[in-house]
Structure formats: structure tokens, C-alpha cells
Protein backbone atom coordinates (compact mmCIF):
# COMPACT_ATOMS: atom_id res chain seq x y z
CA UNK A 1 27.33 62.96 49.75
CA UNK A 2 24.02 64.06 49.17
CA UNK A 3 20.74 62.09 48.21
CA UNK A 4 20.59 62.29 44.20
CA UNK A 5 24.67 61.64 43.95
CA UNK A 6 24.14 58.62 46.56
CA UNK A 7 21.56 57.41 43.82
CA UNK A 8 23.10 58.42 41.04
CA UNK A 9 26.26 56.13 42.08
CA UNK A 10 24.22 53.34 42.99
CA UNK A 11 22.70 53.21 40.10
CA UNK A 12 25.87 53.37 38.38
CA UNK A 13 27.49 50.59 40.11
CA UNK A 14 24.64 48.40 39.95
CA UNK A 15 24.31 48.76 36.18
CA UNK A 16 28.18 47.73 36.06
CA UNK A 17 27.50 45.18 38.13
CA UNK A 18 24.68 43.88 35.44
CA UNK A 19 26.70 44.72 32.88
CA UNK A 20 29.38 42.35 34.16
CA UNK A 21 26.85 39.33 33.86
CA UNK A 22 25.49 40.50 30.59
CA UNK A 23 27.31 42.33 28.31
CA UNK A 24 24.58 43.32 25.98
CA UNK A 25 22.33 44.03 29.12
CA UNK A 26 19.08 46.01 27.82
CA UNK A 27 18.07 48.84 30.49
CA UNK A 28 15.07 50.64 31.43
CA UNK A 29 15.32 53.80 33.43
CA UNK A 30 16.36 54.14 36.58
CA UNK A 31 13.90 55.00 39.18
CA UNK A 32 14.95 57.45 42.57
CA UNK A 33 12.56 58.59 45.61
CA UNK A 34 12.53 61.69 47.00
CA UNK A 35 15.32 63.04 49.00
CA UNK A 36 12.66 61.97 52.02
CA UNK A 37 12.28 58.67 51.08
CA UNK A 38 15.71 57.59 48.69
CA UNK A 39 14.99 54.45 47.04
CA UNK A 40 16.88 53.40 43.94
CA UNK A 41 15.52 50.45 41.61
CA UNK A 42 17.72 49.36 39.32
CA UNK A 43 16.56 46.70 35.86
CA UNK A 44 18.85 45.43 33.55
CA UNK A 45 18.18 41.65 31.31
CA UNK A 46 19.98 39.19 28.98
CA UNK A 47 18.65 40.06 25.57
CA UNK A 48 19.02 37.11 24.54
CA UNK A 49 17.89 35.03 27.09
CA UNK A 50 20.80 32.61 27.12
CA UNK A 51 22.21 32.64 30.95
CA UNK A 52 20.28 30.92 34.16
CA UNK A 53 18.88 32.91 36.79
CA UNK A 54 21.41 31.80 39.02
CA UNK A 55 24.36 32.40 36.75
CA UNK A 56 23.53 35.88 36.45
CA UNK A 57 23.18 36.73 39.91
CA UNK A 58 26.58 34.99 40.85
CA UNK A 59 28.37 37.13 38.52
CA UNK A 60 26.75 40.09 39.11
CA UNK A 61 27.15 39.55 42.76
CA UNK A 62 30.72 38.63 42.34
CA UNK A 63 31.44 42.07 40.97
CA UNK A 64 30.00 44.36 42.81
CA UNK A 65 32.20 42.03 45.81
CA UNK A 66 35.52 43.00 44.11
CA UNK A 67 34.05 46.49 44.43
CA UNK A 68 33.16 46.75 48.03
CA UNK A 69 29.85 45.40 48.30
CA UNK A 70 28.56 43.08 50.54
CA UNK A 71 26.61 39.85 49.72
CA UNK A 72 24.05 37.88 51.35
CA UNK A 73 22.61 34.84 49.31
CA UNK A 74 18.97 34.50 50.09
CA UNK A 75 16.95 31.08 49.39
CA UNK A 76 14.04 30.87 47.13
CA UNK A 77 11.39 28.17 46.36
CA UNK A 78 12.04 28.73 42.61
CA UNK A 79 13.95 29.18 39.88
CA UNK A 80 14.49 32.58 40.90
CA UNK A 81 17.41 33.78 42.82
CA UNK A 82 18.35 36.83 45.36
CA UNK A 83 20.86 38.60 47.50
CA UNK A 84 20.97 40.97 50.06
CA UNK A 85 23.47 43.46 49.18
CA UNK A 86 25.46 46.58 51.10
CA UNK A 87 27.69 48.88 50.63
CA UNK A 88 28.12 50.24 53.77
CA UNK A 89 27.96 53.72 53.49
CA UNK A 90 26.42 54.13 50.28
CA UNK A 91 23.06 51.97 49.58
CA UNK A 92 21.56 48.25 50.86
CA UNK A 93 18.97 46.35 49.24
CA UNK A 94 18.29 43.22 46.88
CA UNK A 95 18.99 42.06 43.93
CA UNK A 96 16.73 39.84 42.46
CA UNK A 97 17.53 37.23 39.45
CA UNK A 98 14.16 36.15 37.50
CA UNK A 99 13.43 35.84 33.62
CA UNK A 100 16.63 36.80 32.93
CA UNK A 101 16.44 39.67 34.45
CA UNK A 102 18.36 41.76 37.02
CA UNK A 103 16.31 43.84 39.09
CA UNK A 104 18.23 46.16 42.58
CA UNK A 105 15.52 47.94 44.94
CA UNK A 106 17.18 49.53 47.58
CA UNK A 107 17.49 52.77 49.50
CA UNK A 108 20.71 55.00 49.56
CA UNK A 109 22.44 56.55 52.94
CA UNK A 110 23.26 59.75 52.87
């Protein structure tokens, strides 16, 4: 697999994955690096603002498990929440819960 279609499909599973906690998920675009350096940051939020933080990580999260990913709940000293996710293979990075927002930065293997 090469570095934009590594992207491309994490991109695509993370946005499923946000999808799955928010239906109506709003989403700016996607950002990729350079072949040299290939990050992949990923935003998606609740419209309307009506989930916690921590809700919407855990079902994001609990998706993108069913689908191969692994998970790694991190601690935080707010109301904010975050995971350290993999797909071995494919990509590893965070996802981030805050404002009720989803937000992946990561980098893809290739």
C-alpha cells in the first residue's frame, strides 16, 4: 500500500469511526503530509452539542475496535478525553475528545 491510499483509508475509517458517535458529524478537510513525513489529522463534531466528551470517544473507540483497531485509554486532568489508537499495519495515533469534537493525528505505515 502506498502513502496517499494508507491516508486515504485512515481517513476513511476514522471518519466512520466519528460517524458512529455522531451521526450528523460536521467535517472539515482532511489534512495528509508528504509521502516523507505521512501524517493524517482527522476532525469531525456533534452539531449539536448534545453528547459528553467521554461518550463520544467511547463509541468512537468502540468502533473502530470491532474493526481492528487497537485502543489505549489515556488519562486527562479535564473534561477532555483521549486514546492511543493502532491499527497495526495501517496508521497509530490519538484521538482526542474535547468540545464535542473528535479530532485523530496520526501517521500512516506504509
Amino acid at each position: 500500500m502506498n502513502v496517499e491510499h494508507a491516508q486515504q483509508t485512515t481517513a476513511a475509517e476514522i471518519r466512520t469511526a466519528i460517524k458512529a458517535a455522531t451521526p450528523r458529524a460536521v467535517y472539515p478537510d482532511d489534512e495528509f503530509g508528504s509521502p516523507e513525513s505521512p501524517s493524517v489529522r482527522v476532525a469531525g463534531w456533534d452539531p449539536e452539542e448534545t453528547q459528553s466528551n467521554e461518550r463520544l470517544l467511547k463509541q468512537s473507540t468502540s468502533h473502530l475496535t470491532k474493526h481492528g483497531w487497537k485502543v489505549f485509554p489515556e488519562t486527562t486532568d479535564s473534561d477532555d478525553r483521549s486514546a492511543r489508537i493502532i491499527k497495526p499495519g495501517l496508521a497509530s495515533g490519538r484521538l482526542y475528545a474535547s468540545n464535542q469534537s473528535l479530532t485523530f493525528t496520526g501517521s500512516v505505515e506504509v
